[in-house]
C-alpha atoms as a PDB file:
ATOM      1  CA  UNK A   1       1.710 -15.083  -3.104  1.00  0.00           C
ATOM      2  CA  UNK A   2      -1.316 -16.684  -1.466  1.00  0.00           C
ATOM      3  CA  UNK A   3       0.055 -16.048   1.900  1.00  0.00           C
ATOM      4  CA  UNK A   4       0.596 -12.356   1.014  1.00  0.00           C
ATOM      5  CA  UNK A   5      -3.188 -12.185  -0.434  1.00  0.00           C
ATOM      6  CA  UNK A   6      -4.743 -13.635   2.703  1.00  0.00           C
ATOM      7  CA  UNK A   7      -2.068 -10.864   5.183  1.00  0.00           C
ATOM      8  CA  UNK A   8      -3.814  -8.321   3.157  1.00  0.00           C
ATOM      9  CA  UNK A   9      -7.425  -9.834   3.438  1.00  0.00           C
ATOM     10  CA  UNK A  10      -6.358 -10.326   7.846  1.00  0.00           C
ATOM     11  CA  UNK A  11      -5.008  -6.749   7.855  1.00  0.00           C
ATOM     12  CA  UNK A  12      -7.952  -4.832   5.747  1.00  0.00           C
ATOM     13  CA  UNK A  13     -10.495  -6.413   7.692  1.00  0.00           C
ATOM     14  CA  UNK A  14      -9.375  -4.786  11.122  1.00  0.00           C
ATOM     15  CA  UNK A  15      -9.843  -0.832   9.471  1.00  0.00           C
ATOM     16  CA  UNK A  16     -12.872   1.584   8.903  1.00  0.00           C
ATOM     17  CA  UNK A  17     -12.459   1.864   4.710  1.00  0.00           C
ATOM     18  CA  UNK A  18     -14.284   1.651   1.811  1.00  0.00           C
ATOM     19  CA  UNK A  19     -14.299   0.899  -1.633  1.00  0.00           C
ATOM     20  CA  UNK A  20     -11.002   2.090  -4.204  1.00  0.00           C
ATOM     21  CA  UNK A  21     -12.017   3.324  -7.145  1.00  0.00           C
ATOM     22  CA  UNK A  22     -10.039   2.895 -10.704  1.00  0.00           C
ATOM     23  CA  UNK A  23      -9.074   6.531 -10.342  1.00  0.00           C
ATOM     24  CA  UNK A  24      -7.854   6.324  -7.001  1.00  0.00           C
ATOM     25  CA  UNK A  25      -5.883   3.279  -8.036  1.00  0.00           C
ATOM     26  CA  UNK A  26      -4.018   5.392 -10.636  1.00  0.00           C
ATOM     27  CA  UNK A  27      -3.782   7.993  -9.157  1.00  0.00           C
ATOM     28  CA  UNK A  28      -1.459   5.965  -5.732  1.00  0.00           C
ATOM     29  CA  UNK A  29      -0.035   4.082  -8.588  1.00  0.00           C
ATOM     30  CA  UNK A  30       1.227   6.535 -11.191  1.00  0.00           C
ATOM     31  CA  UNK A  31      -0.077   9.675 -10.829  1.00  0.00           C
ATOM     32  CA  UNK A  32       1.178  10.386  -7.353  1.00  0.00           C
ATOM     33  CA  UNK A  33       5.259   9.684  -8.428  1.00  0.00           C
ATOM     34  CA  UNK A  34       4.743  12.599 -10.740  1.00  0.00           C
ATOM     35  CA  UNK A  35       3.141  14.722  -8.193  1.00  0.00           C
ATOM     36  CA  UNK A  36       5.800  14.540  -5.818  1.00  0.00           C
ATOM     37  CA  UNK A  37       8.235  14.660  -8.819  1.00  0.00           C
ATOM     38  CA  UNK A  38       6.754  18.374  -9.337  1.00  0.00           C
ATOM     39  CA  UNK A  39       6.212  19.199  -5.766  1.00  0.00           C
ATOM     40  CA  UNK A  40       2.381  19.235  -6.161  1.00  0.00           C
ATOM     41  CA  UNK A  41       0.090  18.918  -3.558  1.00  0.00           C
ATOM     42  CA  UNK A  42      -2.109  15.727  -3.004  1.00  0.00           C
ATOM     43  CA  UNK A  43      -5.013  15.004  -4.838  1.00  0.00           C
ATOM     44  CA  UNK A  44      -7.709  16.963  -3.351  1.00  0.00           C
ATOM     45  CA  UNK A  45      -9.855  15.390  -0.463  1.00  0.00           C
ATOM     46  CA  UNK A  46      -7.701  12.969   0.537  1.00  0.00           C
ATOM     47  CA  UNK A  47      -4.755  12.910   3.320  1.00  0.00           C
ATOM     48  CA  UNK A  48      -1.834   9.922   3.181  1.00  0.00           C
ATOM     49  CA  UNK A  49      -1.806   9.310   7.166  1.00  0.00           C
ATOM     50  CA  UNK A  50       1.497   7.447   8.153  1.00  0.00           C
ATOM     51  CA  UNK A  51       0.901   3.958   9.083  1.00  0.00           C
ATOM     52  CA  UNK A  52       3.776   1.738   9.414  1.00  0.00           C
ATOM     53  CA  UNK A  53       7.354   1.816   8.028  1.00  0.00           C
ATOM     54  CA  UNK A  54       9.764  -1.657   7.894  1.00  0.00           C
ATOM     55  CA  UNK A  55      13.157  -1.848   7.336  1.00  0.00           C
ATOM     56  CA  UNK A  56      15.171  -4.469   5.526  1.00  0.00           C
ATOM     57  CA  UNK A  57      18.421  -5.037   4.665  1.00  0.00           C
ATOM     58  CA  UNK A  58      17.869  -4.042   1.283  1.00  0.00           C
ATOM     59  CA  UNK A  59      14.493  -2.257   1.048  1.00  0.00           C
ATOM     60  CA  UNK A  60      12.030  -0.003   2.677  1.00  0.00           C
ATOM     61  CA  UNK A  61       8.711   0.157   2.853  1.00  0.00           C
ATOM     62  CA  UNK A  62       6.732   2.765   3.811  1.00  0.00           C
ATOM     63  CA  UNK A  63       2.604   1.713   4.579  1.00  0.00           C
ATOM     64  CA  UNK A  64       0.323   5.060   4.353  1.00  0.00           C
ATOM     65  CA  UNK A  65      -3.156   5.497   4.637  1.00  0.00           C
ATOM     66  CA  UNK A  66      -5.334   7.336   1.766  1.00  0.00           C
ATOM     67  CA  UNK A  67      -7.685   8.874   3.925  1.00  0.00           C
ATOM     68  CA  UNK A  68     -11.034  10.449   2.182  1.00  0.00           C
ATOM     69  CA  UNK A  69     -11.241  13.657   4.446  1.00  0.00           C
ATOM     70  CA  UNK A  70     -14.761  13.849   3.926  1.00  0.00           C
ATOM     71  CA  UNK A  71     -16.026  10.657   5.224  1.00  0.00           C
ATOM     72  CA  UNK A  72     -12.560   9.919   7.472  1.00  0.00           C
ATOM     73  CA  UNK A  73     -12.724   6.380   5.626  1.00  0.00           C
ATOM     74  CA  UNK A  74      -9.266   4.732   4.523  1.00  0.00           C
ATOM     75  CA  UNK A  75      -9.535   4.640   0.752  1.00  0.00           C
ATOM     76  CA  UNK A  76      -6.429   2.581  -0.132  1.00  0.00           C
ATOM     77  CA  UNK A  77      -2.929   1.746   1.392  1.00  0.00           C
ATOM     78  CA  UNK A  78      -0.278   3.117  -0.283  1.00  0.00           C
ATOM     79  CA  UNK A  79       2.622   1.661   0.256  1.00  0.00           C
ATOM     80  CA  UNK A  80       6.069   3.393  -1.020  1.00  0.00           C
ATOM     81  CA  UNK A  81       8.637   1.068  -1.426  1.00  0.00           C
ATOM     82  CA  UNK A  82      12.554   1.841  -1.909  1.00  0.00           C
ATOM     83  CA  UNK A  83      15.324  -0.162  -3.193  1.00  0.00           C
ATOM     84  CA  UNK A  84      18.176   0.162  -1.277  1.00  0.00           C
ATOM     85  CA  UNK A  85      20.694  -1.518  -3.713  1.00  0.00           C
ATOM     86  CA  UNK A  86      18.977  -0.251  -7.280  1.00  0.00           C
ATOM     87  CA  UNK A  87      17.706   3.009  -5.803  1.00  0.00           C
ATOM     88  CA  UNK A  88      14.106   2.336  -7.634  1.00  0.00           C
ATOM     89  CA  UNK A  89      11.268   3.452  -6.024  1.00  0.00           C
ATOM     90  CA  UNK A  90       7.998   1.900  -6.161  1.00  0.00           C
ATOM     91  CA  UNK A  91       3.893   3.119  -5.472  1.00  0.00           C
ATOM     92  CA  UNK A  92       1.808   0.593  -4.808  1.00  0.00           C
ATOM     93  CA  UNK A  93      -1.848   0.530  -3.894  1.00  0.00           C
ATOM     94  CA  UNK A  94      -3.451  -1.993  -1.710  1.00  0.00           C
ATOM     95  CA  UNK A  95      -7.139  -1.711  -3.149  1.00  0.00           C
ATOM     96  CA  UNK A  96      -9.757  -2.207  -0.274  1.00  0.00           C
ATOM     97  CA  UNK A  97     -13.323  -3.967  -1.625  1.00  0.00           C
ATOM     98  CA  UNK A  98     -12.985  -4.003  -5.410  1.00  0.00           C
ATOM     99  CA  UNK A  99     -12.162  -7.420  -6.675  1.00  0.00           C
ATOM    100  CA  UNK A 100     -11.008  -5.761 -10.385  1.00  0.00           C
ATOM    101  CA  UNK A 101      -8.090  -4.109  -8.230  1.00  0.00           C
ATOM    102  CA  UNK A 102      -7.227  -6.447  -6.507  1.00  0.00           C
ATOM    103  CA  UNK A 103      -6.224  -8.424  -9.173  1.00  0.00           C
ATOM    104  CA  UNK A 104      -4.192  -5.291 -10.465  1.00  0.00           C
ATOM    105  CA  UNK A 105      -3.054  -5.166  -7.523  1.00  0.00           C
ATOM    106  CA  UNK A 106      -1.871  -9.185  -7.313  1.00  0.00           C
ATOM    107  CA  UNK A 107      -1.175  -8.961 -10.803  1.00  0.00           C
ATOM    108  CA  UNK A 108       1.472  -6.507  -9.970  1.00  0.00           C
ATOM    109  CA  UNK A 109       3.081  -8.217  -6.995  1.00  0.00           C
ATOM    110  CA  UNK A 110       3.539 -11.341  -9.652  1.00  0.00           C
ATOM    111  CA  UNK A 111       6.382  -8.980 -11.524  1.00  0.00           C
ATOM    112  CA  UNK A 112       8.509  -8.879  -8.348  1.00  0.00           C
ATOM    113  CA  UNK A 113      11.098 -11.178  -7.727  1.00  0.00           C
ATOM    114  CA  UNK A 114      11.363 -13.724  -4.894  1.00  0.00           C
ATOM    115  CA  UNK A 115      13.441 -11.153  -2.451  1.00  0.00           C
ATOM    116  CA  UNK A 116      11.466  -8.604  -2.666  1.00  0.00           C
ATOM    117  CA  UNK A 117       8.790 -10.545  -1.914  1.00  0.00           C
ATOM    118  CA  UNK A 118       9.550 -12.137   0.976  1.00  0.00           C
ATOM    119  CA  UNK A 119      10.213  -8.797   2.823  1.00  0.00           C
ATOM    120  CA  UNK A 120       7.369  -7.492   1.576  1.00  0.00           C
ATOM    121  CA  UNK A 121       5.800 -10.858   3.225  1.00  0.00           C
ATOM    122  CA  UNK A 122       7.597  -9.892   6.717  1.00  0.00           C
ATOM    123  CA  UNK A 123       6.065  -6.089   6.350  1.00  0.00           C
ATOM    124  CA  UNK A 124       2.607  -7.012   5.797  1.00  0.00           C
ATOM    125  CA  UNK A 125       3.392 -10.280   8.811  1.00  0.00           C
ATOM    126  CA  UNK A 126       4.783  -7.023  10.879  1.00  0.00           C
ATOM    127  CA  UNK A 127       1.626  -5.331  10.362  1.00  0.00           C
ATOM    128  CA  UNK A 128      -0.782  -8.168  11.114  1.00  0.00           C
ATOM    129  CA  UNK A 129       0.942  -9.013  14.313  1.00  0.00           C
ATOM    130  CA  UNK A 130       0.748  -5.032  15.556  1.00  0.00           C
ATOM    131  CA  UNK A 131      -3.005  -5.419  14.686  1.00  0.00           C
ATOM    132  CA  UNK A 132      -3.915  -8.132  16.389  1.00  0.00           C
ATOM    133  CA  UNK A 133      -1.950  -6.829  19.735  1.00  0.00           C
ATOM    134  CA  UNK A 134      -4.495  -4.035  19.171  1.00  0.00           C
ATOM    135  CA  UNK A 135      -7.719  -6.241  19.374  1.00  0.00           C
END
């Protein structure tokens, strides 16, 4: 989990963001699901902006950027995650600059179980390593 935590902390310090809010949180976390579950449109001033998608054996994940459109700042990371033996899908939010969120956010990761884990751990190692080619 600490190896994860510092990835994120790596990764988040190569992009232009700022701060998540609580709402923004909530909405990438819950709120979102039952937009797309209606066919609603995104929250207003913001755009998801692809990012990187990894494949595993037995799960996808899909790393988005929540882009305010206003100041062209990344917001969060959203990251969509699919079970390909369950069929659950999952929203997560990587909160950028907010140290209550992050613990959410780590919090969260604690209720997942050791496989999903460690190919979440080779997606965000994935990422890192494309970032620093980029530097």
């Amino acid at each position: 989990m600490k190896k994860i935590t510092l990835l994120l902390f790596m990764f988040v310090s190569l992009c232009s963001y700022s701060q998540t809010t609580q709402i923004e949180y909530n909405y990438l976390t819950k709120g979102l699901k039952d937009a797309v579950e209606k066919g609603l449109d995104l929250k207003q001033g913001y755009d998801l902006q692809d990012f990187y998608t990894h494949n595993e054996q037995f799960y996808t994940f899909n790393f988005r950027l929540f882009v305010d459109v206003n100041t062209k700042k990344t917001k969060a990371i959203l990251v969509v995650v699919d079970s390909k033996v369950w069929g659950n899908r999952y929203y997560v939010c990587i909160p950028q600059d907010n140290p209550d969120l992050s613990k959410q956010y780590s919090d969260y990761l604690q209720s997942w179980d050791k496989d999903i884990l460690k190919a979440y751990s080779l997606a965000l190692t994935d990422i890192l390593g494309l970032s620093l080619k980029s530097i």
